[in-house]
PDB file of N, CA and C in Angstrom:
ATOM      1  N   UNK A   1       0.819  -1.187   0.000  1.00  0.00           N
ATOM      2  CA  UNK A   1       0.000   0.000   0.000  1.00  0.00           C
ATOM      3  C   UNK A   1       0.867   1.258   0.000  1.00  0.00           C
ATOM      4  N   UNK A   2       1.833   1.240   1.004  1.00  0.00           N
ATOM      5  CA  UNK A   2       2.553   2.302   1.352  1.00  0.00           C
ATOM      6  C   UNK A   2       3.730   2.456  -0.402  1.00  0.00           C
ATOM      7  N   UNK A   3       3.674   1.539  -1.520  1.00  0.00           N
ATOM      8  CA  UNK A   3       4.249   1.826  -2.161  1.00  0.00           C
ATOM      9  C   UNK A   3       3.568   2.469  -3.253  1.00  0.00           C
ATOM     10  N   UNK A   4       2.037   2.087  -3.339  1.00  0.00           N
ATOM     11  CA  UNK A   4       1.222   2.486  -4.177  1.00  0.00           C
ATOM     12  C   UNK A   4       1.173   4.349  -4.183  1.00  0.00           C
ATOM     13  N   UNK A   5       1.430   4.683  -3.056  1.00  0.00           N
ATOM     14  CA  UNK A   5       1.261   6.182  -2.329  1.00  0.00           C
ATOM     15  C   UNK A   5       2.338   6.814  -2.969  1.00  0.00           C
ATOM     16  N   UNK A   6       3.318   6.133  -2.579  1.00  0.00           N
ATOM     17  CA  UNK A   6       4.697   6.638  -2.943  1.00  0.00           C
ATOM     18  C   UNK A   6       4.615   6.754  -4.257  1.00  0.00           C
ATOM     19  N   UNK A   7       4.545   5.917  -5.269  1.00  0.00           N
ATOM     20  CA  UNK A   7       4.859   5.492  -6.622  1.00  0.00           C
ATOM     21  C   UNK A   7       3.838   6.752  -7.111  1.00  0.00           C
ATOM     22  N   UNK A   8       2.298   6.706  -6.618  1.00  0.00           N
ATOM     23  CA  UNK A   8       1.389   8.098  -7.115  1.00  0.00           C
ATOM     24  C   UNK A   8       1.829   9.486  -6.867  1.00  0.00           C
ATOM     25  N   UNK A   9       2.302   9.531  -6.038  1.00  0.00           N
ATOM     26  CA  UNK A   9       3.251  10.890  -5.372  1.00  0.00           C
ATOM     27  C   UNK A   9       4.321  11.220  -6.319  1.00  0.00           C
ATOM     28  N   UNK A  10       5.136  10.228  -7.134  1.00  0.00           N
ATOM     29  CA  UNK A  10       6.065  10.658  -7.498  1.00  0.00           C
ATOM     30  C   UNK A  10       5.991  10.846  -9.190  1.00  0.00           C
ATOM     31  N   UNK A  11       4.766  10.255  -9.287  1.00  0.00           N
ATOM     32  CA  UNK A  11       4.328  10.726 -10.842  1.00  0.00           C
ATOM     33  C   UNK A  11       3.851  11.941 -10.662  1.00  0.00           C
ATOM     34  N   UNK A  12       2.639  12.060  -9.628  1.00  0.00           N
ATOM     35  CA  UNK A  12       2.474  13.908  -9.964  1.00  0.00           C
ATOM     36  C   UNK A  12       3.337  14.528  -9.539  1.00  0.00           C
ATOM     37  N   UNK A  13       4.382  14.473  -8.875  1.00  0.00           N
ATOM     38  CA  UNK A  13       5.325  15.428  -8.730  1.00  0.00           C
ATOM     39  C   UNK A  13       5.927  15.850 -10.299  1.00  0.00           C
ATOM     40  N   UNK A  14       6.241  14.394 -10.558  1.00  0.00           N
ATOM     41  CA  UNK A  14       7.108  14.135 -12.125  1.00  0.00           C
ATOM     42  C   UNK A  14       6.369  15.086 -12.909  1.00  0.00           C
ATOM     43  N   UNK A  15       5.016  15.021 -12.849  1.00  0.00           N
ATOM     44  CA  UNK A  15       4.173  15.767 -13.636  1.00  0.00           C
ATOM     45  C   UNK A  15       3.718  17.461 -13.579  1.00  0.00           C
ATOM     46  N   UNK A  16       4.217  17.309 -12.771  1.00  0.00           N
ATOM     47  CA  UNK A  16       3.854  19.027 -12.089  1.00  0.00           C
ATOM     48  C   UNK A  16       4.084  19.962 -13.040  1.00  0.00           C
ATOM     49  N   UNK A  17       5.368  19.811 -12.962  1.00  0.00           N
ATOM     50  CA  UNK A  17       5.488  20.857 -14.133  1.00  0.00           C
ATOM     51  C   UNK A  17       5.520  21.121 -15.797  1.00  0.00           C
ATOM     52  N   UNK A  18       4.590  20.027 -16.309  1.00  0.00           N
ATOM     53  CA  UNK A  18       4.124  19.777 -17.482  1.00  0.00           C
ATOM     54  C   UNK A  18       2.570  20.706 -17.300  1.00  0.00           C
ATOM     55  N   UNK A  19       2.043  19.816 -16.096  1.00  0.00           N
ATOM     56  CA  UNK A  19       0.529  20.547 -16.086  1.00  0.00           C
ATOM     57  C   UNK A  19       0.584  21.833 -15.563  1.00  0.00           C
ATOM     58  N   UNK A  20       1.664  22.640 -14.975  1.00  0.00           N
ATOM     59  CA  UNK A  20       2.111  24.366 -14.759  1.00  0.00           C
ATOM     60  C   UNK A  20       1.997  24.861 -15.940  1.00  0.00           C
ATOM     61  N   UNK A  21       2.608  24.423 -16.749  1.00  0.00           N
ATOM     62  CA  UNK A  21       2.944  24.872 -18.436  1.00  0.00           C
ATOM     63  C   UNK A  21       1.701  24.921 -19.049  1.00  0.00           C
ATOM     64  N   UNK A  22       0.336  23.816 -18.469  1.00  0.00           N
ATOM     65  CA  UNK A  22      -0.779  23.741 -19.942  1.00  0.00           C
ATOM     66  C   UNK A  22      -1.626  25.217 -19.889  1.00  0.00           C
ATOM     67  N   UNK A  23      -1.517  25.645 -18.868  1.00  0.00           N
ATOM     68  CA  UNK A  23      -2.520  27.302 -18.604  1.00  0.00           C
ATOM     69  C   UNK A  23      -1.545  28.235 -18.253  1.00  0.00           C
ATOM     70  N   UNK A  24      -2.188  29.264 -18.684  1.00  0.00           N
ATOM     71  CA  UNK A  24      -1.461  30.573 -18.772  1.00  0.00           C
ATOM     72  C   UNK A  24      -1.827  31.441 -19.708  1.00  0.00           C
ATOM     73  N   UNK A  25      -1.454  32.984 -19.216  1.00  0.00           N
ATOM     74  CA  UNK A  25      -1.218  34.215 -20.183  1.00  0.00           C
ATOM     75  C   UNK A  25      -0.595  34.974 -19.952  1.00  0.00           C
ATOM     76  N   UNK A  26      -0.029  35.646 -20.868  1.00  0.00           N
ATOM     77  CA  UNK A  26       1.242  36.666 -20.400  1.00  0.00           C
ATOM     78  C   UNK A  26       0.556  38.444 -20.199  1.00  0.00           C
ATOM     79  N   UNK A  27      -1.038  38.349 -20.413  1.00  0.00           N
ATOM     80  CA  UNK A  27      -1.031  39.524 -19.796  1.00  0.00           C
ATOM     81  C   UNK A  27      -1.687  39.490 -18.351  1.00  0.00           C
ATOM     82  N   UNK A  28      -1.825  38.466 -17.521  1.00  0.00           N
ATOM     83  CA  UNK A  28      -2.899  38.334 -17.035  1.00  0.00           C
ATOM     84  C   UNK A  28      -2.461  37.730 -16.145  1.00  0.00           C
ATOM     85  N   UNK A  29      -3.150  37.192 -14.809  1.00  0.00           N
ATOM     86  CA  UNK A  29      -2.769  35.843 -13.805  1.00  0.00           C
ATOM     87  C   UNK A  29      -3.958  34.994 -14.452  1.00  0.00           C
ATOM     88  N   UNK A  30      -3.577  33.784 -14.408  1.00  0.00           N
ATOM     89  CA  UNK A  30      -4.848  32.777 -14.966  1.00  0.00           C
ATOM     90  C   UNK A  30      -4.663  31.622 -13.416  1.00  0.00           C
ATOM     91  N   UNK A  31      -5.603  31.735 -13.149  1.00  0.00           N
ATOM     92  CA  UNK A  31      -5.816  30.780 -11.944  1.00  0.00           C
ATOM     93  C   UNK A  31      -6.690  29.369 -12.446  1.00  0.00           C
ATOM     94  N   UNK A  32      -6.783  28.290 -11.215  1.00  0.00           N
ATOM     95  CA  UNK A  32      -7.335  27.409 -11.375  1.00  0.00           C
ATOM     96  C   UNK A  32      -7.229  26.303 -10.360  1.00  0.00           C
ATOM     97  N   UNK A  33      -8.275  25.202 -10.138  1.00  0.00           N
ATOM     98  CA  UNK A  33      -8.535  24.994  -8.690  1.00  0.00           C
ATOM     99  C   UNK A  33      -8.872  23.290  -8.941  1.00  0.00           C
ATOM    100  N   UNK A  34      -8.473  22.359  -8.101  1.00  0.00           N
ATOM    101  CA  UNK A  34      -8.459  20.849  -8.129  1.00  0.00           C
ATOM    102  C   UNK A  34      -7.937  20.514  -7.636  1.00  0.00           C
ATOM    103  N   UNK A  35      -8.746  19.603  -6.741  1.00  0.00           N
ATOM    104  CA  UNK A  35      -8.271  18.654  -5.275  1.00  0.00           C
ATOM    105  C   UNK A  35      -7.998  19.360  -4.384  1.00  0.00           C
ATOM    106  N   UNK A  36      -9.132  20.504  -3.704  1.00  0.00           N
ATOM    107  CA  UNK A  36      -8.453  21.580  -2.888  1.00  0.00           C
ATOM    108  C   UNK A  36      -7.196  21.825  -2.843  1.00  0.00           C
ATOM    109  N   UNK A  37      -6.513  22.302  -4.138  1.00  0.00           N
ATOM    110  CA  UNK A  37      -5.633  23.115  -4.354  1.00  0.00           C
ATOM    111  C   UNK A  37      -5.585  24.228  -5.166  1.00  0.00           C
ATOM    112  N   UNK A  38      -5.295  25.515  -5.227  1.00  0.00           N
ATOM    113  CA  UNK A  38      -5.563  26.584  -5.884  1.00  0.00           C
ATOM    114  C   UNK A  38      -4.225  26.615  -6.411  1.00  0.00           C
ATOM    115  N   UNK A  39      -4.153  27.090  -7.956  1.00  0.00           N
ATOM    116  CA  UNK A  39      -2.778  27.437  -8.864  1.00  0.00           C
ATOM    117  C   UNK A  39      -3.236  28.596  -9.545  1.00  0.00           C
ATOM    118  N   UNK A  40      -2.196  28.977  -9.768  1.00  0.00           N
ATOM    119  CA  UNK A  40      -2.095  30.600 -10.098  1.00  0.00           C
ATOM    120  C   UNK A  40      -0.648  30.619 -11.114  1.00  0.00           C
ATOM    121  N   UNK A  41      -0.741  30.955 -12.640  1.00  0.00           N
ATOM    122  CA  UNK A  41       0.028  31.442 -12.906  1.00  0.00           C
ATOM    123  C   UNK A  41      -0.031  32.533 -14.258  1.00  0.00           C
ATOM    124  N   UNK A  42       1.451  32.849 -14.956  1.00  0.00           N
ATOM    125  CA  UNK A  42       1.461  34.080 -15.544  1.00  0.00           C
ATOM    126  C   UNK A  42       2.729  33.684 -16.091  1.00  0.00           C
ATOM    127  N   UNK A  43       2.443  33.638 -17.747  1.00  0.00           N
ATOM    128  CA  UNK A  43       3.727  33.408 -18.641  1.00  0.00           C
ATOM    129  C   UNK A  43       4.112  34.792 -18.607  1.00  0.00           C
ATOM    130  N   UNK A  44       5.881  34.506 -19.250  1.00  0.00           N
ATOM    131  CA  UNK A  44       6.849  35.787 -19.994  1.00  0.00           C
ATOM    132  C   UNK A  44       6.747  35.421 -21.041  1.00  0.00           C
ATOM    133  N   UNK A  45       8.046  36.313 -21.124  1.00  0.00           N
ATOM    134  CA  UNK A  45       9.135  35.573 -22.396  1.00  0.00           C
ATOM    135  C   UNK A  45       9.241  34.177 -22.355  1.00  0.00           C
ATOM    136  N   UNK A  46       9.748  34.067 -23.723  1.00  0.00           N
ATOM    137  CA  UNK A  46      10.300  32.491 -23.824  1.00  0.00           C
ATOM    138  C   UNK A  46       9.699  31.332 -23.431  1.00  0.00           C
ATOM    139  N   UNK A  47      10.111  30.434 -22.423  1.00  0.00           N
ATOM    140  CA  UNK A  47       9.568  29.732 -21.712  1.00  0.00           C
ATOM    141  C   UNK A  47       8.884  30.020 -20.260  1.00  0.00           C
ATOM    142  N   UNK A  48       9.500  31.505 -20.040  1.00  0.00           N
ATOM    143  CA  UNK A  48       9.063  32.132 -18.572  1.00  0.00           C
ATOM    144  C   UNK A  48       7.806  31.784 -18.358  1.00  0.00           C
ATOM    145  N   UNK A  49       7.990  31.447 -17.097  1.00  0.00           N
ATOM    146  CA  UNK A  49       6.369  31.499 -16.409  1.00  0.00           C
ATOM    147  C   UNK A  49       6.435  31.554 -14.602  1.00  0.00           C
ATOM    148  N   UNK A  50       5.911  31.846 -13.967  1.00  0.00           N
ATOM    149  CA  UNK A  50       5.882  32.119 -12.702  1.00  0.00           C
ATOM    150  C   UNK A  50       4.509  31.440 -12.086  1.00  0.00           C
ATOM    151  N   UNK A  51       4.382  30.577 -11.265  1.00  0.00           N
ATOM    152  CA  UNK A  51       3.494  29.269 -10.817  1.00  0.00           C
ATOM    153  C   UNK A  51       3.464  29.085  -9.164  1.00  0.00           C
ATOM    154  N   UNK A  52       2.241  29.463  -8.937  1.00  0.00           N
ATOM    155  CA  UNK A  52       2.146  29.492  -7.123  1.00  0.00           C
ATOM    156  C   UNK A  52       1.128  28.563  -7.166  1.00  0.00           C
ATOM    157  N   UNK A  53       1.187  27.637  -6.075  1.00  0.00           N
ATOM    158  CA  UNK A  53      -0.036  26.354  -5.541  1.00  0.00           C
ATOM    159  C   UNK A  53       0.131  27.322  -4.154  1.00  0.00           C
ATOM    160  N   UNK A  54      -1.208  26.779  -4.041  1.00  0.00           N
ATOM    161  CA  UNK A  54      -1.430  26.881  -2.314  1.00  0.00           C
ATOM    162  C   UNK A  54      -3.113  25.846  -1.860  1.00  0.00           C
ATOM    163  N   UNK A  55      -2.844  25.118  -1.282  1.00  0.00           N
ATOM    164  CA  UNK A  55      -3.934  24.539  -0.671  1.00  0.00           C
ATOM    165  C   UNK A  55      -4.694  25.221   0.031  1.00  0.00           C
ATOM    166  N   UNK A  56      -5.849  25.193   0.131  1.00  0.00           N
ATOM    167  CA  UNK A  56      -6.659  25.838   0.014  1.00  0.00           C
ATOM    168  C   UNK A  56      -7.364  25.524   1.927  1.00  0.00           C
ATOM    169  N   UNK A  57      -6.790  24.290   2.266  1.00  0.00           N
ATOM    170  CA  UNK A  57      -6.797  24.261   3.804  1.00  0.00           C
ATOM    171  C   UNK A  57      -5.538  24.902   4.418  1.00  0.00           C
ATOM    172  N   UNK A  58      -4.513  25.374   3.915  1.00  0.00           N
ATOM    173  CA  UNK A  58      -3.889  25.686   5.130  1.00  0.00           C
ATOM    174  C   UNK A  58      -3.213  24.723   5.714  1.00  0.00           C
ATOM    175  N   UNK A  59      -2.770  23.550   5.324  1.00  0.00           N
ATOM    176  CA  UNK A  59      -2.292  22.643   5.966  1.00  0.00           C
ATOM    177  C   UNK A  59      -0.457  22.643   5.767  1.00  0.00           C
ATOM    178  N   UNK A  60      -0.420  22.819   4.310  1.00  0.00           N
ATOM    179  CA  UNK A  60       0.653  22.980   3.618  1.00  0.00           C
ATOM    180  C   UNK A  60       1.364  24.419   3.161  1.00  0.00           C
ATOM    181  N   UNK A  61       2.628  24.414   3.459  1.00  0.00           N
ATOM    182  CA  UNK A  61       2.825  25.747   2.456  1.00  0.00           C
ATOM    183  C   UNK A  61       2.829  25.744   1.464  1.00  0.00           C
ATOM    184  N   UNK A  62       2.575  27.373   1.169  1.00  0.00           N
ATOM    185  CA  UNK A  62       2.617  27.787  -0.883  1.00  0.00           C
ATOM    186  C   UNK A  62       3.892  27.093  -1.191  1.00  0.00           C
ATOM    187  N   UNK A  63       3.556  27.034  -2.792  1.00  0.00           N
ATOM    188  CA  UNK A  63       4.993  26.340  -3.511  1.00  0.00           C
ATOM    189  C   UNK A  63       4.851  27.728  -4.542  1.00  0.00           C
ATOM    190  N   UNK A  64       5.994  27.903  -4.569  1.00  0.00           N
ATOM    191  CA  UNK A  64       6.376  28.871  -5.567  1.00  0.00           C
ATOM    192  C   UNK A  64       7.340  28.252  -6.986  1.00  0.00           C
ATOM    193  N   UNK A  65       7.544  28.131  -8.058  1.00  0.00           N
ATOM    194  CA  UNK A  65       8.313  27.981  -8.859  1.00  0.00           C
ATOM    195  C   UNK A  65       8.329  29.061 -10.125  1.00  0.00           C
ATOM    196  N   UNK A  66       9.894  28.947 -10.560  1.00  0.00           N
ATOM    197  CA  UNK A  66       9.767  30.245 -11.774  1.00  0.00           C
ATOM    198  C   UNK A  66      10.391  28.999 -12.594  1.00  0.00           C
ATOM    199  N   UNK A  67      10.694  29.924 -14.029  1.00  0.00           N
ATOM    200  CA  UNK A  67      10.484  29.170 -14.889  1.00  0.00           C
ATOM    201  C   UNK A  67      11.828  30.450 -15.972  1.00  0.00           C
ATOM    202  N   UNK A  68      12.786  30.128 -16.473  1.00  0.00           N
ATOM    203  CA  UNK A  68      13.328  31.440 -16.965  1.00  0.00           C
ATOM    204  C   UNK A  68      12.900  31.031 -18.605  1.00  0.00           C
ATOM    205  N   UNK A  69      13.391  31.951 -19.070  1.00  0.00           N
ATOM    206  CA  UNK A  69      13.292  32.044 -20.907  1.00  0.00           C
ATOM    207  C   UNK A  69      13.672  30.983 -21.510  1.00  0.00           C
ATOM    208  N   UNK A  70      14.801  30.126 -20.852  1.00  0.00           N
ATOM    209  CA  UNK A  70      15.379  29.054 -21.429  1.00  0.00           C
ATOM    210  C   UNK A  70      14.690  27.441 -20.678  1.00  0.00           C
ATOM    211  N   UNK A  71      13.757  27.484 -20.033  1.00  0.00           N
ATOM    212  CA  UNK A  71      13.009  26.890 -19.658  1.00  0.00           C
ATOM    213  C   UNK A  71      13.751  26.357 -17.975  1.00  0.00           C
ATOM    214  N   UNK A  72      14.684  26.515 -17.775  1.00  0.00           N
ATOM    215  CA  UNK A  72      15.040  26.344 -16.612  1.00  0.00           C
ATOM    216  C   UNK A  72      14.259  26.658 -15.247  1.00  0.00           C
ATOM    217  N   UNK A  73      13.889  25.709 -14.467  1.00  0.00           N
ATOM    218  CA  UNK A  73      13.401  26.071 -13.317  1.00  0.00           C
ATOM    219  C   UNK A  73      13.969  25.769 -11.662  1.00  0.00           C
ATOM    220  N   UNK A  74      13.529  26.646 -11.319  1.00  0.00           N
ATOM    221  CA  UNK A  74      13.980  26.910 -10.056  1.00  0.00           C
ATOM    222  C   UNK A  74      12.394  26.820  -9.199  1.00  0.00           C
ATOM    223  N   UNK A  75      12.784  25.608  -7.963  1.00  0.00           N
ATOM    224  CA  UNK A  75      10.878  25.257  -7.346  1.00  0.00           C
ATOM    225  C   UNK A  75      11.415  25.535  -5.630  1.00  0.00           C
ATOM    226  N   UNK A  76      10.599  26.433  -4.945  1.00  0.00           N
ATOM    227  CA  UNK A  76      11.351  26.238  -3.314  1.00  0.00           C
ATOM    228  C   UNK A  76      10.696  25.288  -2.737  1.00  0.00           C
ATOM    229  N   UNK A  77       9.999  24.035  -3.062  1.00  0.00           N
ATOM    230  CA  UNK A  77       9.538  23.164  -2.404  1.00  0.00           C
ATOM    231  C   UNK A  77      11.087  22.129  -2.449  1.00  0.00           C
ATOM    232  N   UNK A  78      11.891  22.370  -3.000  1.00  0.00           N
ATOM    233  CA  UNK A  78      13.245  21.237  -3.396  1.00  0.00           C
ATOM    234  C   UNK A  78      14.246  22.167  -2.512  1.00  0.00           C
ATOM    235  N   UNK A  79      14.272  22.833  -2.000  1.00  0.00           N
ATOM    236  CA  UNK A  79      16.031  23.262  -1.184  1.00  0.00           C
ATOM    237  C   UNK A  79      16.220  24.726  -1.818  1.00  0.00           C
ATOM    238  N   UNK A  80      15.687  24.812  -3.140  1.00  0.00           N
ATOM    239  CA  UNK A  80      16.585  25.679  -3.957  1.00  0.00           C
ATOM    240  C   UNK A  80      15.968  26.937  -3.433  1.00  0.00           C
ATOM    241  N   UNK A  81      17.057  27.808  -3.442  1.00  0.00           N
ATOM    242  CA  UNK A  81      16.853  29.343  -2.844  1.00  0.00           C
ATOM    243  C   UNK A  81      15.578  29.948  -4.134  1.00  0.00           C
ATOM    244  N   UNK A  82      14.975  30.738  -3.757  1.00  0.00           N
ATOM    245  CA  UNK A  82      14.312  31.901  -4.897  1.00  0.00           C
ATOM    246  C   UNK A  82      13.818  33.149  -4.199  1.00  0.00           C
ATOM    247  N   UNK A  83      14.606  34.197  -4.645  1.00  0.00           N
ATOM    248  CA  UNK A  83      14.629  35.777  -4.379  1.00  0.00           C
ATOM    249  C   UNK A  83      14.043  36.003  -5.516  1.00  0.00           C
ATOM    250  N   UNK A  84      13.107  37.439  -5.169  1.00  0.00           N
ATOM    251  CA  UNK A  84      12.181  37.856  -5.825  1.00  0.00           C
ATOM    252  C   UNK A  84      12.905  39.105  -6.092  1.00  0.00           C
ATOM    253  N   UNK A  85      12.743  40.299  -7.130  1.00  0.00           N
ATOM    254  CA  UNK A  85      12.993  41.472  -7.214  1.00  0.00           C
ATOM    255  C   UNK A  85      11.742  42.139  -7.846  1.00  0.00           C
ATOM    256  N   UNK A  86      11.072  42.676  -7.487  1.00  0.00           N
ATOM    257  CA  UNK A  86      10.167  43.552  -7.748  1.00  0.00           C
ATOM    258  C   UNK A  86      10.289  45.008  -7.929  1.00  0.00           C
ATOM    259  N   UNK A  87      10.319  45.178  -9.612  1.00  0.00           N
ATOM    260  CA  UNK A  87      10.282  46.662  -9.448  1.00  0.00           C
ATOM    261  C   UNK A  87      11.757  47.871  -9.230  1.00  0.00           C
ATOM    262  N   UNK A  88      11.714  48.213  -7.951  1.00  0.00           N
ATOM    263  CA  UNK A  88      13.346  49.386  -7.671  1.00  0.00           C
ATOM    264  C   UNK A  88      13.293  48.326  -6.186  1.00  0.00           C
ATOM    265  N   UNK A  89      12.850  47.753  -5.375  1.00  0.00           N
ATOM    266  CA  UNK A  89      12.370  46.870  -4.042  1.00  0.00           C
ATOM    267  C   UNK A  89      14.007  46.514  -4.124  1.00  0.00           C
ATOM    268  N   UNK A  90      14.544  46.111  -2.957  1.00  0.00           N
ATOM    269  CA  UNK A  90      15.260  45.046  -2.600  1.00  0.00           C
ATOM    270  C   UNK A  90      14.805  43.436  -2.660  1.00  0.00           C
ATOM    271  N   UNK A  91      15.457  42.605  -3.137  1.00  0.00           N
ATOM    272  CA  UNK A  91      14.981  41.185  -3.490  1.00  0.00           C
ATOM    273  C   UNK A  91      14.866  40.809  -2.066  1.00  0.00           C
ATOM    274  N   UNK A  92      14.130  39.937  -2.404  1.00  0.00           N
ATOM    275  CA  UNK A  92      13.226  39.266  -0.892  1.00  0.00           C
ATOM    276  C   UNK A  92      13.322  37.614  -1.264  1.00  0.00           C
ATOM    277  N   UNK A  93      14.136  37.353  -0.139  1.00  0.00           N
ATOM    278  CA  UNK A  93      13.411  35.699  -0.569  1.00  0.00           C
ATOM    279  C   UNK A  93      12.630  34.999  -0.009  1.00  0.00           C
ATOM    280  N   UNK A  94      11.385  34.277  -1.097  1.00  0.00           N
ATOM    281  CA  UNK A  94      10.177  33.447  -0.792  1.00  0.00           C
ATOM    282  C   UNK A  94      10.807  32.442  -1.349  1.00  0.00           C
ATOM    283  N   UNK A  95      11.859  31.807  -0.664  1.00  0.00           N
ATOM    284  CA  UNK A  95      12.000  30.135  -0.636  1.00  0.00           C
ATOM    285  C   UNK A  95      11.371  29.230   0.643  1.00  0.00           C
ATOM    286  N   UNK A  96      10.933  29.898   1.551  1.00  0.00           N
ATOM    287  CA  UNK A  96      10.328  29.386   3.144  1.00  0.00           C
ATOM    288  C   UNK A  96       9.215  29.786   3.008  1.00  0.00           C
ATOM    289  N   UNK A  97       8.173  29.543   2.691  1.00  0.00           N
ATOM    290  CA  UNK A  97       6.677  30.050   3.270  1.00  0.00           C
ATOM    291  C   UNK A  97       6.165  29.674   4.393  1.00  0.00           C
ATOM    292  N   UNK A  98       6.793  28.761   4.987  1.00  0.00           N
ATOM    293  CA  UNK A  98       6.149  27.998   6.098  1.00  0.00           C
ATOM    294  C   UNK A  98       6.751  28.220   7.531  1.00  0.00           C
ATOM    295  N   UNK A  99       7.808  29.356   7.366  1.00  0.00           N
ATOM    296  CA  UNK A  99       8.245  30.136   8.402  1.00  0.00           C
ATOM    297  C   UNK A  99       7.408  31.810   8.472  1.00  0.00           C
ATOM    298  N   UNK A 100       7.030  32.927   9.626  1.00  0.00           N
ATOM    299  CA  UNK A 100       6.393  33.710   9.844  1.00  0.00           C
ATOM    300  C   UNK A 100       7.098  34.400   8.800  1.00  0.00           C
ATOM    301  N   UNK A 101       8.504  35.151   9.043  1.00  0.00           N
ATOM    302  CA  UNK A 101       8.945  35.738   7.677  1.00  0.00           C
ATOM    303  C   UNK A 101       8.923  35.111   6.836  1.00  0.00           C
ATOM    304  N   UNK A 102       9.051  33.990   6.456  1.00  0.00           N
ATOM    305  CA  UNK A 102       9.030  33.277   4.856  1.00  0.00           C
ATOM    306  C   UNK A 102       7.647  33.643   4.316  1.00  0.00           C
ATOM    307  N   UNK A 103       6.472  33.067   5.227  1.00  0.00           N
ATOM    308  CA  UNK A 103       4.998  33.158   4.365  1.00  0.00           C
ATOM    309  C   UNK A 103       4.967  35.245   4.540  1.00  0.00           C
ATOM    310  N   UNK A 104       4.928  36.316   5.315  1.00  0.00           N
ATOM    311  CA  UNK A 104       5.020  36.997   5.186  1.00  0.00           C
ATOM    312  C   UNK A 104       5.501  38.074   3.892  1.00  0.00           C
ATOM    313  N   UNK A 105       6.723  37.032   3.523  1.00  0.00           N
ATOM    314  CA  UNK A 105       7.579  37.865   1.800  1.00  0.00           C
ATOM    315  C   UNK A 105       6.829  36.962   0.919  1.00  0.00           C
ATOM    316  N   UNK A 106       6.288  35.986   0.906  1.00  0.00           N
ATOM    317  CA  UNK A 106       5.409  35.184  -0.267  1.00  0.00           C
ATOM    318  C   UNK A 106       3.963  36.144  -0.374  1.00  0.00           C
ATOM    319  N   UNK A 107       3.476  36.838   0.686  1.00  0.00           N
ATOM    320  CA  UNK A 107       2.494  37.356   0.501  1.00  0.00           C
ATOM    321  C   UNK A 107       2.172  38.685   0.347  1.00  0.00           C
ATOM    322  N   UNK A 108       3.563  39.409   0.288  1.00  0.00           N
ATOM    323  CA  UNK A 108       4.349  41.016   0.421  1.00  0.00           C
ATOM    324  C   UNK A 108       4.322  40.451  -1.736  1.00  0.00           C
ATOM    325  N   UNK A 109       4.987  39.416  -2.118  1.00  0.00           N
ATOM    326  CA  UNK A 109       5.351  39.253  -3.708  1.00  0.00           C
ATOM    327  C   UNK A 109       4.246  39.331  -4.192  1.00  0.00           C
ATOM    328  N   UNK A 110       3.164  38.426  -3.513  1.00  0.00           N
ATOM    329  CA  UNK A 110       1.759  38.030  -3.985  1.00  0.00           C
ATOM    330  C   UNK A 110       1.183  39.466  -4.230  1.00  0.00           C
ATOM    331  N   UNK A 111       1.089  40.697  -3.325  1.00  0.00           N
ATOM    332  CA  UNK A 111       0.444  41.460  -3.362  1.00  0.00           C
ATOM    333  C   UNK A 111       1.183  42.593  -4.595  1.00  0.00           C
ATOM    334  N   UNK A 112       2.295  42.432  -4.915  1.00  0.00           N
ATOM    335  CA  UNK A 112       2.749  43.385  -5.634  1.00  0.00           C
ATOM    336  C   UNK A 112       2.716  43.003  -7.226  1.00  0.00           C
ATOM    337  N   UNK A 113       2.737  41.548  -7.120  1.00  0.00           N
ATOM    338  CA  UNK A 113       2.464  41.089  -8.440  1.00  0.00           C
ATOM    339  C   UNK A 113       0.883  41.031  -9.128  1.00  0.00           C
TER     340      UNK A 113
END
């Protein structure tokens, strides 16, 4: 049983960021909602795209991932640092949401974006 979980877990992970990529617009936020989870994102350039989940209980923290021109991504649910720069702002990093300052600068980005 406990492998069946695992093995499903690690396909949608695998999959995540195929189904980040199928919605989007680059003038706009395009949201969307399944399995009490809410996603939110907003293409650039290139391959750019910028992709927030957040469950919708509160149980879990937001996941943030970017996405650059060359399709490279950077996800803070994996270790990897991600600083934000907004604007003339000093960069802020929302790699922790699940600390008081971490979710605090995820929701300081949220509001400016």
């Amino acid at each position: 049983m406990k492998k069946k979980i695992l093995l499903s877990t690690l396909l949608i992970s695998a999959l995540t960021p195929a189904v980040s990529q199928a919605f989007g617009n680059r003038d706009v936020w395009v949201s969307g909602w399944g399995q009490g989870v809410s996603e939110f994102v907003i293409l650039g350039k290139g391959q750019s795209q910028l992709y927030l989940t957040c469950e919708d209980t509160g149980s879990r923290a937001a996941t943030l991932s970017f996405t650059d021109e060359k399709g490279h991504q950077v996800r803070m649910d994996n270790g990897q640092s991600l600083d934000m720069k907004i604007d003339d702002e000093e960069p802020v990093s929302v790699s922790d949401s699940e600390s008081h300052v971490g979710s605090d600068n995820v929701a300081w980005a949220w509001d400016k974006l």
